[in-house]
C-alpha atoms as a PDB file:
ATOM      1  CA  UNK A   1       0.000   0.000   0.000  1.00  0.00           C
ATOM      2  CA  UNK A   2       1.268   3.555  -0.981  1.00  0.00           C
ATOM      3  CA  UNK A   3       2.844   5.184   2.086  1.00  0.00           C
ATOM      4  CA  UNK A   4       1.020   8.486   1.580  1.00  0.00           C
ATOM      5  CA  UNK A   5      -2.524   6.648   1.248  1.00  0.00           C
ATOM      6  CA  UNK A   6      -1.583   4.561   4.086  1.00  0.00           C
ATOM      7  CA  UNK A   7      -0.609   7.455   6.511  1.00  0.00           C
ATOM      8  CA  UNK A   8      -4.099   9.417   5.112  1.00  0.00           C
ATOM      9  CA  UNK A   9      -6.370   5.980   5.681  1.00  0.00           C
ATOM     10  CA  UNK A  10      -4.682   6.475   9.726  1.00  0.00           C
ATOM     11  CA  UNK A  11      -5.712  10.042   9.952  1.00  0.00           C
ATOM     12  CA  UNK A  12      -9.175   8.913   8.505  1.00  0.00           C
ATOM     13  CA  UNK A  13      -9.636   6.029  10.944  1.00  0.00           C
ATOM     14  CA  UNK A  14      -8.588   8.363  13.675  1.00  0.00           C
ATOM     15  CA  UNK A  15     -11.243  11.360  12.654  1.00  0.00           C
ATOM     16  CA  UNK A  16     -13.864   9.004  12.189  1.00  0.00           C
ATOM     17  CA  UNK A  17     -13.076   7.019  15.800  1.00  0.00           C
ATOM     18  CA  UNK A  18     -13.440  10.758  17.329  1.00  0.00           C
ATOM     19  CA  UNK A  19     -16.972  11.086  15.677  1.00  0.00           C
ATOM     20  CA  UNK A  20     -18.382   7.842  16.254  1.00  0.00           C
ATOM     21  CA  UNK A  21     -17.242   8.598  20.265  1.00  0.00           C
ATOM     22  CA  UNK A  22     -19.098  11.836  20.065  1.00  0.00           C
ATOM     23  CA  UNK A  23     -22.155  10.236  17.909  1.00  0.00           C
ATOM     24  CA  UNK A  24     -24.429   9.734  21.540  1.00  0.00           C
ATOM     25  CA  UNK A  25     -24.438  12.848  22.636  1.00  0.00           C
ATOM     26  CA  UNK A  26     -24.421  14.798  18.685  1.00  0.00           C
ATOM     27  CA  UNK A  27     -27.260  12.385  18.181  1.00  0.00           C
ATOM     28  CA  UNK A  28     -29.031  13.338  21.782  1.00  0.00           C
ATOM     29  CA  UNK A  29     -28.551  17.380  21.356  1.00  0.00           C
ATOM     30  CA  UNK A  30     -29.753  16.879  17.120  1.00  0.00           C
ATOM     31  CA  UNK A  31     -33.079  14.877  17.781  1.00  0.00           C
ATOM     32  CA  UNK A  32     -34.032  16.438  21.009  1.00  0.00           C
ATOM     33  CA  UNK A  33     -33.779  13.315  23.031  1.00  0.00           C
ATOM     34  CA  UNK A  34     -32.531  15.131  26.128  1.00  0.00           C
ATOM     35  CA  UNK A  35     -36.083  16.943  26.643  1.00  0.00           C
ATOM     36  CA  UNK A  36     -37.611  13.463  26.684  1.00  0.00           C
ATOM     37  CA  UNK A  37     -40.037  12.394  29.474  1.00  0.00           C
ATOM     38  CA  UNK A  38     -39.508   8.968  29.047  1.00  0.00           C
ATOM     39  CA  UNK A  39     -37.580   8.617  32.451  1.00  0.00           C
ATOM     40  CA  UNK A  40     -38.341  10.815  35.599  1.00  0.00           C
ATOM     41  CA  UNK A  41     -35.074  11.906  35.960  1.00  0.00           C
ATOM     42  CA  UNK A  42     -33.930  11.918  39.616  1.00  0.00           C
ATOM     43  CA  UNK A  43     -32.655  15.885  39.492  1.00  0.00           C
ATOM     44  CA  UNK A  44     -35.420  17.506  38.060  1.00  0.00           C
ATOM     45  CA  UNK A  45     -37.295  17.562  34.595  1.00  0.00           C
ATOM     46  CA  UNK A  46     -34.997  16.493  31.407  1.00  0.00           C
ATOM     47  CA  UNK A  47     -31.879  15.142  33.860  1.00  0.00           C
ATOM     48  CA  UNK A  48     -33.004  11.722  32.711  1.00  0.00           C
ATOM     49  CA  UNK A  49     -30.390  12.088  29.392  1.00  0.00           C
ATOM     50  CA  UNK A  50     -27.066  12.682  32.100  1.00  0.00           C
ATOM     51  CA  UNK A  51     -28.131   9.498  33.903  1.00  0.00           C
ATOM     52  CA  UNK A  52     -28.462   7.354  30.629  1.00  0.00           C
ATOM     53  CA  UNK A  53     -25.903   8.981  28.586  1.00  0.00           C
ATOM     54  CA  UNK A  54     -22.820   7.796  30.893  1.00  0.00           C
ATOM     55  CA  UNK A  55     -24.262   4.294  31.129  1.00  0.00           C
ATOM     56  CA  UNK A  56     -23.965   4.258  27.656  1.00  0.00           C
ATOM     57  CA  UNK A  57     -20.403   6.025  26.877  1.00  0.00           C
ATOM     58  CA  UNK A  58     -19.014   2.642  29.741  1.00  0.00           C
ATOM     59  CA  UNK A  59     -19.488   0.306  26.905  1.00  0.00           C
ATOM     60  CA  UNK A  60     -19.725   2.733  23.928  1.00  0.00           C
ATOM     61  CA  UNK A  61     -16.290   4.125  23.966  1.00  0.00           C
ATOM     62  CA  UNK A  62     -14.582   0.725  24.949  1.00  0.00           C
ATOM     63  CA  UNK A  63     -16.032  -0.172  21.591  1.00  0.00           C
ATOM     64  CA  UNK A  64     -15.077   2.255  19.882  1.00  0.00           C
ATOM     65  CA  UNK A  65     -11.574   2.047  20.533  1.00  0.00           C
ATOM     66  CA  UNK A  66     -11.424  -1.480  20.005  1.00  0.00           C
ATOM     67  CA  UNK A  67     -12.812  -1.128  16.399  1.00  0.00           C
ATOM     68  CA  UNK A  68      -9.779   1.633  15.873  1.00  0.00           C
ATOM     69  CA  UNK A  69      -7.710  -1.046  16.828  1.00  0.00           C
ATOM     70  CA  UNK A  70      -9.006  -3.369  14.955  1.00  0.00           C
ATOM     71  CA  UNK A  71      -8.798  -1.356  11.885  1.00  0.00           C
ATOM     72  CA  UNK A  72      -5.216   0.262  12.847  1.00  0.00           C
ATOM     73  CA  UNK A  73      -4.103  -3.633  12.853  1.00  0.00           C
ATOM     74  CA  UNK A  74      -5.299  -4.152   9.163  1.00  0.00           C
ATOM     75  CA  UNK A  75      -3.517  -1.167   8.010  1.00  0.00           C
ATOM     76  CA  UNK A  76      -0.508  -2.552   9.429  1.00  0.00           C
ATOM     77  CA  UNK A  77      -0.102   0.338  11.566  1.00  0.00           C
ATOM     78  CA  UNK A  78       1.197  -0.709  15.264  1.00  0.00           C
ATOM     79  CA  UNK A  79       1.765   2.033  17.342  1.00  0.00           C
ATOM     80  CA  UNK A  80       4.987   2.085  19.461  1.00  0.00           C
ATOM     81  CA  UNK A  81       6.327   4.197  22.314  1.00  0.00           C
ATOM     82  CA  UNK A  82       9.210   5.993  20.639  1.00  0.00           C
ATOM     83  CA  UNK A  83      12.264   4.732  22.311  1.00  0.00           C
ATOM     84  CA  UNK A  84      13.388   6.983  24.597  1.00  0.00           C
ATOM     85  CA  UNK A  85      17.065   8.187  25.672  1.00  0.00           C
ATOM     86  CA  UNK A  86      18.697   5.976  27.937  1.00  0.00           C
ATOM     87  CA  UNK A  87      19.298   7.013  31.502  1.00  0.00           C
ATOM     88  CA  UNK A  88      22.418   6.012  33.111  1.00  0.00           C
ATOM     89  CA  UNK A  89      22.393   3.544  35.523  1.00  0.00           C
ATOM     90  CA  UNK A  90      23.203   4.483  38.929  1.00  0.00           C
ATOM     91  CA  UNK A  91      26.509   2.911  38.327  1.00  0.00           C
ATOM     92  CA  UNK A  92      27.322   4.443  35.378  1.00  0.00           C
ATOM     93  CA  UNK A  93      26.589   7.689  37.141  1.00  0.00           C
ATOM     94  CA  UNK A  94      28.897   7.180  39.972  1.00  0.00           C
ATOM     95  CA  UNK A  95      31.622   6.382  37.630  1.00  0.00           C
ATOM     96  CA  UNK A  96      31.176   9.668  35.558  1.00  0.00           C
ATOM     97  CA  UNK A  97      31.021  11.802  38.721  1.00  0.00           C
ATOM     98  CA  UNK A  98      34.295  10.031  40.330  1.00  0.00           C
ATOM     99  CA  UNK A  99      35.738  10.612  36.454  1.00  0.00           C
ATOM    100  CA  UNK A 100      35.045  13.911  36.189  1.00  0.00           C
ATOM    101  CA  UNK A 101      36.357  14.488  40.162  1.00  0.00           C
ATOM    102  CA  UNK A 102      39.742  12.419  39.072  1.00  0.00           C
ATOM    103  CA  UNK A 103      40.260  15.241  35.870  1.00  0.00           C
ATOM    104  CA  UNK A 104      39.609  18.070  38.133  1.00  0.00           C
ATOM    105  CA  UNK A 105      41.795  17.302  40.916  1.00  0.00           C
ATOM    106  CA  UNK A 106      44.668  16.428  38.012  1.00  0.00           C
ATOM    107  CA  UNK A 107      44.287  19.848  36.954  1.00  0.00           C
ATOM    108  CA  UNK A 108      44.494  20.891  40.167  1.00  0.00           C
ATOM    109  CA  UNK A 109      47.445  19.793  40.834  1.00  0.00           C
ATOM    110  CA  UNK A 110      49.497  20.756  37.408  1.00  0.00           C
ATOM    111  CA  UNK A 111      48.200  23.950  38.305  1.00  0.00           C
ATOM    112  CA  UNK A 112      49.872  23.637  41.612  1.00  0.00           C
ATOM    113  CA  UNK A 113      52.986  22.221  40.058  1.00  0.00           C
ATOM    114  CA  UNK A 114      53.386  24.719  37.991  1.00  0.00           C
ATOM    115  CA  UNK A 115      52.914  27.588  40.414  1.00  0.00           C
END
């Protein structure tokens, strides 16, 4: 698969993961469900929606991701931590510092010898 089309079908499957996570609640404000009276909503009139609506999202957006993954896998796109810069060990570290205190006290003393 072209590289280019490949890295656009990524961006595509990304965008269109972000939409279907914000479909329930596009979907709620578009049709008007929130003002429903199908539920006595515990808080007042039309509260019903904010009880429902995170019910839904607990199984909605594990879905969701899971078909991004699912279609990230048949792209052939697996996303990796970038390798990050290795930290010295704490022996490494201690061997640096005594390095660099061995160099400065031989400088030390050819400037002493010298004066």
């Amino acid at each position: 698969m072209n590289r280019r089309l490949r890295r656009a079908l990524i961006v595509a499957v990304t965008l269109a993961a972000a939409l279907v996570a914000a479909l329930p609640v596009i979907l709620t404000v578009a049709l008007g469900w929130y003002r429903t009276d199908a539920l006595k909503g515990p808080f007042g009139p039309d509260t019903d929606i904010y009880v429902i609506l995170p019910l839904l999202y607990v199984v909605w957006l594990p879905a969701t991701m899971a078909g991004m993954v699912f279609l990230y896998d048949r792209l052939g796109y697996r996303y990796m931590v970038t390798e990050r810069k290795q930290t010295p060990t704490r022996k490494e570290r201690r061997r640096r510092r005594a390095g660099l205190s061995l160099a400065e006290a031989q400088d030390r003393a050819r400037k002493k010898k010298k004066d």
